[in-house]
N, C-alpha and C. Protein backbone atom coordinates (compact mmCIF):
# COMPACT_ATOMS: atom_id res chain seq x y z
N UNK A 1 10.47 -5.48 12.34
CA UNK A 1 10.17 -5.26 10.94
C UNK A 1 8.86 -4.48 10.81
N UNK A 2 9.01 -3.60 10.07
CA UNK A 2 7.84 -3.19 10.04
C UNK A 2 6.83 -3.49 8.52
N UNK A 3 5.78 -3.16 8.09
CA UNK A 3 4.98 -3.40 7.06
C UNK A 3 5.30 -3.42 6.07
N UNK A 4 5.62 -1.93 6.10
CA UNK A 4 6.47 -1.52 4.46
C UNK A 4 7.71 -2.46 4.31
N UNK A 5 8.40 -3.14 4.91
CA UNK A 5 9.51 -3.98 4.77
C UNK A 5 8.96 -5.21 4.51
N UNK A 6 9.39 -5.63 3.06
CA UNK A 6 9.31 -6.99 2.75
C UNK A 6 10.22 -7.72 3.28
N UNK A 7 9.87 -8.85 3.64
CA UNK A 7 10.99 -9.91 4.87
C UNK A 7 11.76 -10.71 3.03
N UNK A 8 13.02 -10.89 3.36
CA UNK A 8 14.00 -11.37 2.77
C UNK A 8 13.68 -12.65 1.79
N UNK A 9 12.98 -13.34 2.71
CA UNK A 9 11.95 -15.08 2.28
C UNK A 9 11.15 -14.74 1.52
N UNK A 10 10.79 -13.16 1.54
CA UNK A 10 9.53 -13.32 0.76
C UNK A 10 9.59 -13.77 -1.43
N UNK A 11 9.07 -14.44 -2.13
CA UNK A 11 9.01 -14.17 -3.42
C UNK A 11 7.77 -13.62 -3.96
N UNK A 12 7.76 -13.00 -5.11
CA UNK A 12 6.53 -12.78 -6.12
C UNK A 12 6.82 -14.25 -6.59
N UNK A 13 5.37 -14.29 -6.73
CA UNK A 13 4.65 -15.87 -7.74
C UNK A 13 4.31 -15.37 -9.21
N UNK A 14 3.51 -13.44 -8.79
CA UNK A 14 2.78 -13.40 -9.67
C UNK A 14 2.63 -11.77 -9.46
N UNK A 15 2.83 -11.34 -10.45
CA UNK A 15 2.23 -9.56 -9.87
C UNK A 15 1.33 -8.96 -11.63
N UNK A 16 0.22 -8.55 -11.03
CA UNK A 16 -0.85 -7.79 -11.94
C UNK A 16 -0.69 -6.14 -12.19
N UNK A 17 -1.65 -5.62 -12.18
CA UNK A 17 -2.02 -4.30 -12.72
C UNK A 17 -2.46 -3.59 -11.03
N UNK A 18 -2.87 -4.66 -10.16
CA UNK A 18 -3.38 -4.15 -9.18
C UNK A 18 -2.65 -4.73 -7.67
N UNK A 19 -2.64 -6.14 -7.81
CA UNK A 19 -2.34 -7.18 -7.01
C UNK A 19 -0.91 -7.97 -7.51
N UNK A 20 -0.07 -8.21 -6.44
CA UNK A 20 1.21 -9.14 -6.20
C UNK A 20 0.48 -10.69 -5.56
N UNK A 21 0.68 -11.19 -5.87
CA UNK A 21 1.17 -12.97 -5.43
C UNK A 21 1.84 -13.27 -4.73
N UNK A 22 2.33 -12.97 -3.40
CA UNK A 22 3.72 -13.64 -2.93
C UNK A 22 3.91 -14.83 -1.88
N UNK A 23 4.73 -15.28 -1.67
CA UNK A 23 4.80 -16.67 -1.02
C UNK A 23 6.15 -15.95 -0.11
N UNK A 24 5.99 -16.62 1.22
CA UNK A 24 6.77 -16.55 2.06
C UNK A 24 6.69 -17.77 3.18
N UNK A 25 7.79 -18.24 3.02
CA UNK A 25 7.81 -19.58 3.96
C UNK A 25 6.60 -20.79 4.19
N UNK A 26 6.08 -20.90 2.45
CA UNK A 26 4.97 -21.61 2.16
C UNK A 26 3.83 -21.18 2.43
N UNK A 27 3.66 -19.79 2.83
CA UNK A 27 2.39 -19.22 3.25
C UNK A 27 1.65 -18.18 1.62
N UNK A 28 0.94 -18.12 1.23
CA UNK A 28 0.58 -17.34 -0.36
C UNK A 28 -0.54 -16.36 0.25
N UNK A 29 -0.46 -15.27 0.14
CA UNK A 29 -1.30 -14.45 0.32
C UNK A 29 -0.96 -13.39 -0.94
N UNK A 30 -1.82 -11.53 -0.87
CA UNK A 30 -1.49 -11.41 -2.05
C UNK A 30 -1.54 -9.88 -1.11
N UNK A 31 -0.82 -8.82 -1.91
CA UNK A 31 -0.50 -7.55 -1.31
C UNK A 31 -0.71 -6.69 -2.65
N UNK A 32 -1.44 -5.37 -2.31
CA UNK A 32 -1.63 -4.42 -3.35
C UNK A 32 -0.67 -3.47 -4.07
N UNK A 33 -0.36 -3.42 -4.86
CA UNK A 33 0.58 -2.60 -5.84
C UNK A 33 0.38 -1.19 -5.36
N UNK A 34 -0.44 -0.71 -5.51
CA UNK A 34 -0.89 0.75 -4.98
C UNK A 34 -0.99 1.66 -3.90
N UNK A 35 -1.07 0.78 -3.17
CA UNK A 35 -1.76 1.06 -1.64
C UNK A 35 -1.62 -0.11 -0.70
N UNK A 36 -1.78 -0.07 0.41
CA UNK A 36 -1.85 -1.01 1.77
C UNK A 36 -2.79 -0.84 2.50
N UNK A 37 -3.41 0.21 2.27
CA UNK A 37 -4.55 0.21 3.78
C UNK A 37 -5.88 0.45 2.76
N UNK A 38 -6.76 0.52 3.34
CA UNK A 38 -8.04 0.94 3.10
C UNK A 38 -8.95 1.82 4.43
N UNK A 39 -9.55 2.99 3.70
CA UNK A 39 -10.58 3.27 4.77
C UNK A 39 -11.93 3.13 3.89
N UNK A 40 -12.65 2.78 5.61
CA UNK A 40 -14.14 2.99 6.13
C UNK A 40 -14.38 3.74 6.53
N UNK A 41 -15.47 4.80 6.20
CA UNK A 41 -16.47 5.67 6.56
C UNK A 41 -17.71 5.37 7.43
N UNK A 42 -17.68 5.18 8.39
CA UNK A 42 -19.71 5.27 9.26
C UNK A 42 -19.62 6.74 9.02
N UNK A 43 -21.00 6.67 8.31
CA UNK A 43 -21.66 8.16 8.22
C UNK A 43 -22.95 7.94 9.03
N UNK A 44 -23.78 9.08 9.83
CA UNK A 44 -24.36 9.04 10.10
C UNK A 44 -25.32 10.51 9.97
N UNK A 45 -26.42 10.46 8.96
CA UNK A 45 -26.71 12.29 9.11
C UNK A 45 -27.48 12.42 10.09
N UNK A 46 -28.11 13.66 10.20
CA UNK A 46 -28.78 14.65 11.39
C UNK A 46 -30.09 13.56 11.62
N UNK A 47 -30.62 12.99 10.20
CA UNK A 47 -31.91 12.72 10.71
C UNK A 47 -31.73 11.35 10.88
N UNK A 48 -30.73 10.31 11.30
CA UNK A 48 -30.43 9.17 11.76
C UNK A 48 -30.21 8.04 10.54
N UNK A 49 -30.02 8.22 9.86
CA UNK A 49 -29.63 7.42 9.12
C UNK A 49 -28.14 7.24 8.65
N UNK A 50 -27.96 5.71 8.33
CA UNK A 50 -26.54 5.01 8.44
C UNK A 50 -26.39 5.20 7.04
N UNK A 51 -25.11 5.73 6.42
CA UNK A 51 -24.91 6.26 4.63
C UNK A 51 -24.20 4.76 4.52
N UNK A 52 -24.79 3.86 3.30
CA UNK A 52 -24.32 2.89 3.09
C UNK A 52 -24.08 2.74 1.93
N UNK A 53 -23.26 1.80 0.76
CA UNK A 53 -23.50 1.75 -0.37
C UNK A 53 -23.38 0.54 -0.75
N UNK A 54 -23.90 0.02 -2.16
CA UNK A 54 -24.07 -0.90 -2.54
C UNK A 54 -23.42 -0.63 -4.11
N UNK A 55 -22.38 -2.04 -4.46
CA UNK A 55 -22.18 -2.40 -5.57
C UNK A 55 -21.99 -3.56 -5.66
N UNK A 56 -22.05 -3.81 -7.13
CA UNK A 56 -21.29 -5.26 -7.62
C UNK A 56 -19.95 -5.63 -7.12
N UNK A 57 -19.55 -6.64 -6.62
CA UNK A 57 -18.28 -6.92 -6.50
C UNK A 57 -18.03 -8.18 -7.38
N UNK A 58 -16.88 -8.56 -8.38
CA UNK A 58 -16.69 -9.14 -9.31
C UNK A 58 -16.43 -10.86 -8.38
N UNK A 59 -15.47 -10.66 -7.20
CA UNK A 59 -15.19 -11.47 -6.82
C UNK A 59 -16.25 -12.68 -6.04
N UNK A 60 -17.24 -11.96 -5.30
CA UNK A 60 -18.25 -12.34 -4.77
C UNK A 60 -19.48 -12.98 -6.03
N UNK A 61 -19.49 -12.13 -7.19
CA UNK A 61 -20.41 -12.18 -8.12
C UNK A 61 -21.93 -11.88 -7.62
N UNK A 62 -21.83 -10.92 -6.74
CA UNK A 62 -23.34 -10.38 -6.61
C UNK A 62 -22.84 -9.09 -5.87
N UNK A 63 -23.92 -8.18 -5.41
CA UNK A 63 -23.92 -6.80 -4.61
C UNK A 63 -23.90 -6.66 -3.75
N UNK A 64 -23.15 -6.23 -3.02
CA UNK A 64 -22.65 -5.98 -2.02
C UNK A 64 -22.89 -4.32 -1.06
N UNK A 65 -23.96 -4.57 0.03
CA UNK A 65 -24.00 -3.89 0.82
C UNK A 65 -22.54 -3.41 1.07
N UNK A 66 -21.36 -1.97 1.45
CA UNK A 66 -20.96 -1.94 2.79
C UNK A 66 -20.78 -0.28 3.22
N UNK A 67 -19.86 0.11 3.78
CA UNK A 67 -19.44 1.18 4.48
C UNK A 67 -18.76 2.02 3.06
N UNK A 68 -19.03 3.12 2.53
CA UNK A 68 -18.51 3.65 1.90
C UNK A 68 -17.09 3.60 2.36
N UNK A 69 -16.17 3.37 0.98
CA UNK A 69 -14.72 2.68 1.49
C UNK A 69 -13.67 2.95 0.54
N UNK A 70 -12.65 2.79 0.12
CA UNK A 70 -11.78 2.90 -0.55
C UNK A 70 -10.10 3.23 -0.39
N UNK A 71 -9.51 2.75 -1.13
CA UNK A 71 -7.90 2.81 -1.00
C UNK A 71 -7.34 4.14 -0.55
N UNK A 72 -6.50 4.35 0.23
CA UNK A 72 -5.63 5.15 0.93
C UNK A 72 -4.67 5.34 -0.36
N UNK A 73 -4.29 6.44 -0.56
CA UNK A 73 -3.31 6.46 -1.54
C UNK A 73 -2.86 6.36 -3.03
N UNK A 74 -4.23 5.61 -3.48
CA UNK A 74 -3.85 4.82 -4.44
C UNK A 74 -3.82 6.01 -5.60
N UNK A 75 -4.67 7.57 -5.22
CA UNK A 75 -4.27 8.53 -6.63
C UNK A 75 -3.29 9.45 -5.88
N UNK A 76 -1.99 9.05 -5.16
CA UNK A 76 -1.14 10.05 -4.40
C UNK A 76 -1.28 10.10 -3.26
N UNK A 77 -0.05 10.72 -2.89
CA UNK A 77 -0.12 10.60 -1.42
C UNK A 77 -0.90 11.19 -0.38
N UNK A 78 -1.76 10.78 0.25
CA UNK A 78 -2.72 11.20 0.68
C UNK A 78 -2.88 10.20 2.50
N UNK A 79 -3.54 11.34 3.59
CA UNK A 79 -3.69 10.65 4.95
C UNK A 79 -5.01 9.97 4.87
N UNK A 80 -4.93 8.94 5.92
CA UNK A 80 -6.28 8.22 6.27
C UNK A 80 -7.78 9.15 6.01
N UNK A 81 -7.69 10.21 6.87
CA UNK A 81 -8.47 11.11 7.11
C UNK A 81 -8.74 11.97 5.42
N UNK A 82 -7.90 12.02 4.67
CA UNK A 82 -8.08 12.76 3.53
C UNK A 82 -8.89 11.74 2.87
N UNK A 83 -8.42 10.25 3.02
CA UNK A 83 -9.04 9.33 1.52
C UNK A 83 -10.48 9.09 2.09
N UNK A 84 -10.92 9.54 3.26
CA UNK A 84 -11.88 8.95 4.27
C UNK A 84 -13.16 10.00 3.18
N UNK A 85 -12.44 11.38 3.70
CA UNK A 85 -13.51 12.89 2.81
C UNK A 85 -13.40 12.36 1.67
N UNK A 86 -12.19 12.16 0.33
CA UNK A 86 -12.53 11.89 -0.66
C UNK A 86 -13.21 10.46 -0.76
N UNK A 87 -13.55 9.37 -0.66
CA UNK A 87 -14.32 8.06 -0.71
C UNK A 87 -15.45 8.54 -0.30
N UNK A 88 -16.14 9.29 0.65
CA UNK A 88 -18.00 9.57 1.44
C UNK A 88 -17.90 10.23 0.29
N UNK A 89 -17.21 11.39 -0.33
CA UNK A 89 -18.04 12.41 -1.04
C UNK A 89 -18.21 11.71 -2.91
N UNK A 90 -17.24 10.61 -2.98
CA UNK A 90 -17.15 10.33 -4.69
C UNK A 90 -18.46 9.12 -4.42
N UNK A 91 -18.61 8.14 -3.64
CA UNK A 91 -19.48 7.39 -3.45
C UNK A 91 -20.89 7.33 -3.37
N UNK A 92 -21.07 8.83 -2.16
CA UNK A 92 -21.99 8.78 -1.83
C UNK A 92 -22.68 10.11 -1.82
N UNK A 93 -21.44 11.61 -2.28
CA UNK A 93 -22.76 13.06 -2.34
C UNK A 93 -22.09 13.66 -1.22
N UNK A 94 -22.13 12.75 -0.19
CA UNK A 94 -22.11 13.45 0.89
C UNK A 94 -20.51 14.14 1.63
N UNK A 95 -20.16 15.11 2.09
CA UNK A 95 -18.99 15.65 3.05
C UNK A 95 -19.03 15.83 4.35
N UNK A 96 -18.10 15.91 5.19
CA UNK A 96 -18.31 15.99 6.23
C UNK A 96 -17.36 16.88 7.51
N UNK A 97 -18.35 17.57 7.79
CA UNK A 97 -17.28 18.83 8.93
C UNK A 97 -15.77 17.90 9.30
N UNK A 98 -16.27 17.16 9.92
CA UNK A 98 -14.88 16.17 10.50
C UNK A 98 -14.91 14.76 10.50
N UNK A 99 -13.54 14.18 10.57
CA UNK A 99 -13.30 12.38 10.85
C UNK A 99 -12.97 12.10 12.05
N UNK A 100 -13.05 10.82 12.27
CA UNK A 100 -12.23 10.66 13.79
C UNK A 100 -11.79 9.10 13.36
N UNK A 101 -10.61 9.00 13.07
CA UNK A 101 -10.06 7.59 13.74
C UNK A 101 -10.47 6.36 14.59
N UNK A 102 -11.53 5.44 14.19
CA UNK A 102 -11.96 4.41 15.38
C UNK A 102 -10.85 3.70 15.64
N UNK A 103 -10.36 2.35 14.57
CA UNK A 103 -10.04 1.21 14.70
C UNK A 103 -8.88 1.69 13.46
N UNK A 104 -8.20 0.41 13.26
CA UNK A 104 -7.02 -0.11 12.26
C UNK A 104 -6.80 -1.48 12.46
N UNK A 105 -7.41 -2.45 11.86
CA UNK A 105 -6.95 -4.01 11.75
C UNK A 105 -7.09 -4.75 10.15
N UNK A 106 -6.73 -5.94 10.51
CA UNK A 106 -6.42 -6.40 8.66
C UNK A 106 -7.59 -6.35 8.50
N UNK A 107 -7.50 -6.88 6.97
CA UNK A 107 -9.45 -7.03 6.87
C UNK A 107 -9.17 -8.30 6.19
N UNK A 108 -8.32 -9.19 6.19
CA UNK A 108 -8.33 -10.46 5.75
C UNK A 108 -6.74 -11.58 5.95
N UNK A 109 -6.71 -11.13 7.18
CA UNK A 109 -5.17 -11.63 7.64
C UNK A 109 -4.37 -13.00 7.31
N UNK A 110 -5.34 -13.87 6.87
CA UNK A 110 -4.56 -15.07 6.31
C UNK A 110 -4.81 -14.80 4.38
N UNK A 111 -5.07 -13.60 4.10
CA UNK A 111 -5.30 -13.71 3.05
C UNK A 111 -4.15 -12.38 1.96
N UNK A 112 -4.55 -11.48 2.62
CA UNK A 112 -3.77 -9.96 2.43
C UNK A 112 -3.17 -9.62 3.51
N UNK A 113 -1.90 -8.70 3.12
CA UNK A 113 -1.58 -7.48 4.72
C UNK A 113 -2.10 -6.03 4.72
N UNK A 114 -3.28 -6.37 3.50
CA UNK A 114 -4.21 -4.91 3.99
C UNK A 114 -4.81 -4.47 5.27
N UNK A 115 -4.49 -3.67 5.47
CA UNK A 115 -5.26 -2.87 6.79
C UNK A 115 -6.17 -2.31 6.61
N UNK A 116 -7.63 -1.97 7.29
CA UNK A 116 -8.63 -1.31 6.79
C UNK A 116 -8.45 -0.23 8.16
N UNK A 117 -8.65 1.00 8.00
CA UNK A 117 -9.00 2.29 8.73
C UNK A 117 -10.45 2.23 8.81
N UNK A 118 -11.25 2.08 9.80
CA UNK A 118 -12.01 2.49 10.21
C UNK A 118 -12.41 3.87 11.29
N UNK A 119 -13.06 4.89 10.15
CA UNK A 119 -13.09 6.44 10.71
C UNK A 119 -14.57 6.88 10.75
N UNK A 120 -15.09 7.32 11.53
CA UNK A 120 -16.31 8.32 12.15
C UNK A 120 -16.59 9.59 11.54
N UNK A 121 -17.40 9.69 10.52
CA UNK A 121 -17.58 11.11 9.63
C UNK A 121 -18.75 11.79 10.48
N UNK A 122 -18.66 13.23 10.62
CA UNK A 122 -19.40 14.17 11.71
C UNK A 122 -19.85 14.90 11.08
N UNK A 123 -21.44 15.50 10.88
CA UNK A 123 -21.71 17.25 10.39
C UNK A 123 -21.44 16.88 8.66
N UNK A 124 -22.57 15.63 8.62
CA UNK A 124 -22.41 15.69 6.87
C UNK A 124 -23.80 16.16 6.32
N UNK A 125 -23.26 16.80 4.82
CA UNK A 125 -24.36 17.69 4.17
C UNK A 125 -23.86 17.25 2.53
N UNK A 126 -25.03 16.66 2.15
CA UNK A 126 -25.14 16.47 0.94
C UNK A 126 -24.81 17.21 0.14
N UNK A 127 -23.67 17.24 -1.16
CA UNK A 127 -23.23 18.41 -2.08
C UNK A 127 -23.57 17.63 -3.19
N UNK A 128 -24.16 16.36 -3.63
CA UNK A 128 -24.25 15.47 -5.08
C UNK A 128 -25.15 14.16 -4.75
N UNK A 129 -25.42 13.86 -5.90
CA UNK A 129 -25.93 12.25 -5.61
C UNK A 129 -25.26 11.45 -5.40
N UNK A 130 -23.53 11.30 -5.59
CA UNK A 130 -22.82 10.32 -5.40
C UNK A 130 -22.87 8.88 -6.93
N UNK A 131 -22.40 7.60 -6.20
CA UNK A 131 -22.70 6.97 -7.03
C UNK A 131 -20.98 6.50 -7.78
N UNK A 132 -19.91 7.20 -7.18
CA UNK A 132 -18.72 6.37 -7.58
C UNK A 132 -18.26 7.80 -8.80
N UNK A 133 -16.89 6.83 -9.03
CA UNK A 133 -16.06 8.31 -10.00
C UNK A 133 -16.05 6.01 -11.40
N UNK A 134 -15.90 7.29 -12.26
CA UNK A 134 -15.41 6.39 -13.65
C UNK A 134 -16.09 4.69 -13.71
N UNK A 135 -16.08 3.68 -13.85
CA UNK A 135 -16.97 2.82 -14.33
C UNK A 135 -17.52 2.29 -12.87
N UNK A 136 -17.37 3.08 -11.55
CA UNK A 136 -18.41 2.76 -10.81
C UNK A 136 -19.84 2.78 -10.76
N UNK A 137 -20.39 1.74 -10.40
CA UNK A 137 -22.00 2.17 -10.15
C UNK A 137 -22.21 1.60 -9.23
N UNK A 138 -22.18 2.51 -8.29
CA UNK A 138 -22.62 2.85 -6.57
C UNK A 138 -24.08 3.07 -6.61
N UNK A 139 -25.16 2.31 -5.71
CA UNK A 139 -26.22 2.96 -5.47
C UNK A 139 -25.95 3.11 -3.43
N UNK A 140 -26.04 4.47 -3.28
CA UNK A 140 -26.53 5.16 -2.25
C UNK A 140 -27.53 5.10 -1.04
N UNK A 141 -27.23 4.03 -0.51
CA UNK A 141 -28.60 3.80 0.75
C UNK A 141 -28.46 4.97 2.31
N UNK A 142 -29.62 5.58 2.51
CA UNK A 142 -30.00 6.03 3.86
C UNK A 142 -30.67 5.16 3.94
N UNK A 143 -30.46 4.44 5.66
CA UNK A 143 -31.09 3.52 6.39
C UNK A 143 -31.16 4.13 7.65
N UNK A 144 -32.41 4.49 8.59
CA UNK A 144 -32.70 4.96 9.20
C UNK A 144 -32.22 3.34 10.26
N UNK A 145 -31.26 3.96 11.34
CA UNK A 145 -30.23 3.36 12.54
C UNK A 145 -31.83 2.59 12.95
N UNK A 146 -32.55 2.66 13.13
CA UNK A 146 -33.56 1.61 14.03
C UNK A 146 -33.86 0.72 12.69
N UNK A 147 -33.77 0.64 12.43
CA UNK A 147 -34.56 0.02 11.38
C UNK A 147 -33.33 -1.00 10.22
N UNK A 148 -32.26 -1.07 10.91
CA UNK A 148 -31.05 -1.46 10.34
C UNK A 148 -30.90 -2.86 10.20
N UNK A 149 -31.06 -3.53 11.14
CA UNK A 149 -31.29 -4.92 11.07
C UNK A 149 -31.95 -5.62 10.00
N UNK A 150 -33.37 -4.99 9.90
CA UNK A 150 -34.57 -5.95 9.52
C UNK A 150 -33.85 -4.97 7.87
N UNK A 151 -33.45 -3.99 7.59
CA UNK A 151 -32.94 -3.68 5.76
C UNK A 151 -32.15 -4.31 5.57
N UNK A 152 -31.28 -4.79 6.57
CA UNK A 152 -29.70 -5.72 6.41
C UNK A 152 -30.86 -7.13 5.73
N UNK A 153 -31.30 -7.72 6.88
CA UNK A 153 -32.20 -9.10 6.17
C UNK A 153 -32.79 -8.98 4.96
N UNK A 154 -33.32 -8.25 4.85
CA UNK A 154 -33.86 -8.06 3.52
C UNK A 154 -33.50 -7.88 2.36
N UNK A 155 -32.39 -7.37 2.63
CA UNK A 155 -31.58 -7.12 1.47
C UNK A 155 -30.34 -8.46 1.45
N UNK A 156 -29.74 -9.13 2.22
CA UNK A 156 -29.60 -11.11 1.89
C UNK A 156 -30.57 -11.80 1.34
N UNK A 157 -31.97 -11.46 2.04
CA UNK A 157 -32.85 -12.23 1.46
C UNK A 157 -33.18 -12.32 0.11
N UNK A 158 -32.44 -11.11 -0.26
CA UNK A 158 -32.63 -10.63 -2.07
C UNK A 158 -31.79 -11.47 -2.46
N UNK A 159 -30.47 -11.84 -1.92
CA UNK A 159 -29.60 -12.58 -2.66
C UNK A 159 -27.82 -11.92 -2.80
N UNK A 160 -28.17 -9.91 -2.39
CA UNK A 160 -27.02 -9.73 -1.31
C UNK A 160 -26.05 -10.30 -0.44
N UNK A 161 -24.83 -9.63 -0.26
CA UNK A 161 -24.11 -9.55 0.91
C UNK A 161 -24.25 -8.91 1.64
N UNK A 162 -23.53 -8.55 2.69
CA UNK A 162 -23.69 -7.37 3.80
C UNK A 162 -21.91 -7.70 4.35
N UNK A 163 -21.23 -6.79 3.97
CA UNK A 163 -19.69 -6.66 4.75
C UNK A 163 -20.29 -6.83 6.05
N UNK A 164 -19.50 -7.41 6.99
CA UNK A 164 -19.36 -7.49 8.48
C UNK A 164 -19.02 -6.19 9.09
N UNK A 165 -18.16 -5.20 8.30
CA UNK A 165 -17.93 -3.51 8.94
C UNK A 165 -19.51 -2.92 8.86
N UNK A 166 -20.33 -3.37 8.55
CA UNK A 166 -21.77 -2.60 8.24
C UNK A 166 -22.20 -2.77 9.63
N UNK A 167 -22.16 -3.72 10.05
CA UNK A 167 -23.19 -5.07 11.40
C UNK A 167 -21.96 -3.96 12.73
N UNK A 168 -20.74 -3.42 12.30
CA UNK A 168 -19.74 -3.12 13.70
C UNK A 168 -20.11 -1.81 13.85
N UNK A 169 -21.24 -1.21 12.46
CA UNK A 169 -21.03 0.67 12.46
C UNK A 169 -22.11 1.03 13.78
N UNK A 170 -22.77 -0.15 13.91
CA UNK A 170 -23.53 0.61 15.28
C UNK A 170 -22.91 0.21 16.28
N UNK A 171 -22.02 -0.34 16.43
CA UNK A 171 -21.58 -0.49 18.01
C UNK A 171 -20.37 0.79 18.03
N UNK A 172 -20.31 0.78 16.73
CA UNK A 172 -18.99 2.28 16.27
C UNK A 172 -19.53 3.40 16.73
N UNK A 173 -21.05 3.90 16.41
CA UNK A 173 -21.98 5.14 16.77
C UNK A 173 -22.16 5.51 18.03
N UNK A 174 -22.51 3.96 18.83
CA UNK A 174 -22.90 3.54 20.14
C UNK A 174 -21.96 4.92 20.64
N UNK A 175 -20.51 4.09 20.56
CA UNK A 175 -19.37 4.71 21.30
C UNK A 175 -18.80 6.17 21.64
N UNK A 176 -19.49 6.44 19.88
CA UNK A 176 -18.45 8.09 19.22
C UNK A 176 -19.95 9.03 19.64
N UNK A 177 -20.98 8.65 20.08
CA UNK A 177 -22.39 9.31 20.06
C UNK A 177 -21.93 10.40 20.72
């Protein structure tokens, strides 16, 4: 079976504007109307710094550090690698010569069957301030790669999150360097 195939057992409980409800063999998780995957961006520019962004997330109820990110698909059909350029450049300003493909795993497996793409942006040059398309408000962090840790703390200590893909983008850099 593959992804796109809903298994036979499965029911809707509940379906929204964005999100389905479904139950399958007593298990409830919830699957997106729009889209299935998500990509991540590690950006990294010339003068070492990690392109990060920060918003509100409704669900969490506070701001959220992570990897400039967003739905595969969700305005048309579009590849990993395409939603990767459009998400760095609506988020954050920035474009980039090329992507590279790291990883592909869920990003919440007892919860969704979203997949998150995690991709490597190369040869980026600022064209905007960024900051999100329509009622986003993205703020834009350069964090200079040494100094990543002790901004991650500091910014929990505020009362932040920090996604766990933020804490993997340097062992991601390590690799693709």
């Amino acid at each position: 079976m593959t992804r796109e195939q809903q298994p036979v057992n499965t029911r809707i409980l509940h379906a929204g504007s964005h999100l389905r409800f479904l139950e399958q063999d007593g298990w409830e998780y919830v699957s997106r109307t729009s889209a299935r995957n998500v990509v991540g961006v590690i950006a990294l520019t010339d003068a070492g710094e990690l392109v990060l962004v920060e918003q509100h997330r409704t669900p969490t109820g506070c701001p959220v550090i992570e990897l400039p990110a967003g739905l595969i698909g969700d305005q048309g059909a579009e590849t990993d690698l395409e939603a990767a350029a459009r998400e760095l450049e609506e988020e954050t300003g920035f474009q980039a010569d090329r992507f590279e493909r790291l990883w592909t795993g869920p990003s919440s497996s007892g919860l969704t069957d979203e997949l998150v793409v995690l991709v490597r942006a190369f040869g980026l040059r600022r064209v905007h301030a960024g900051g999100g398309v329509d009622q986003e408000r993205i703020v834009v962090h350069l964090v200079q790669l040494g100094q990543l840790d002790s901004w991650l703390v500091a910014r929990e200590s505020s009362g932040l999150l920090v996604d766990l893909k933020v804490r993997l983008a340097r062992h991601a850099l390590e690799m693709t360097s």
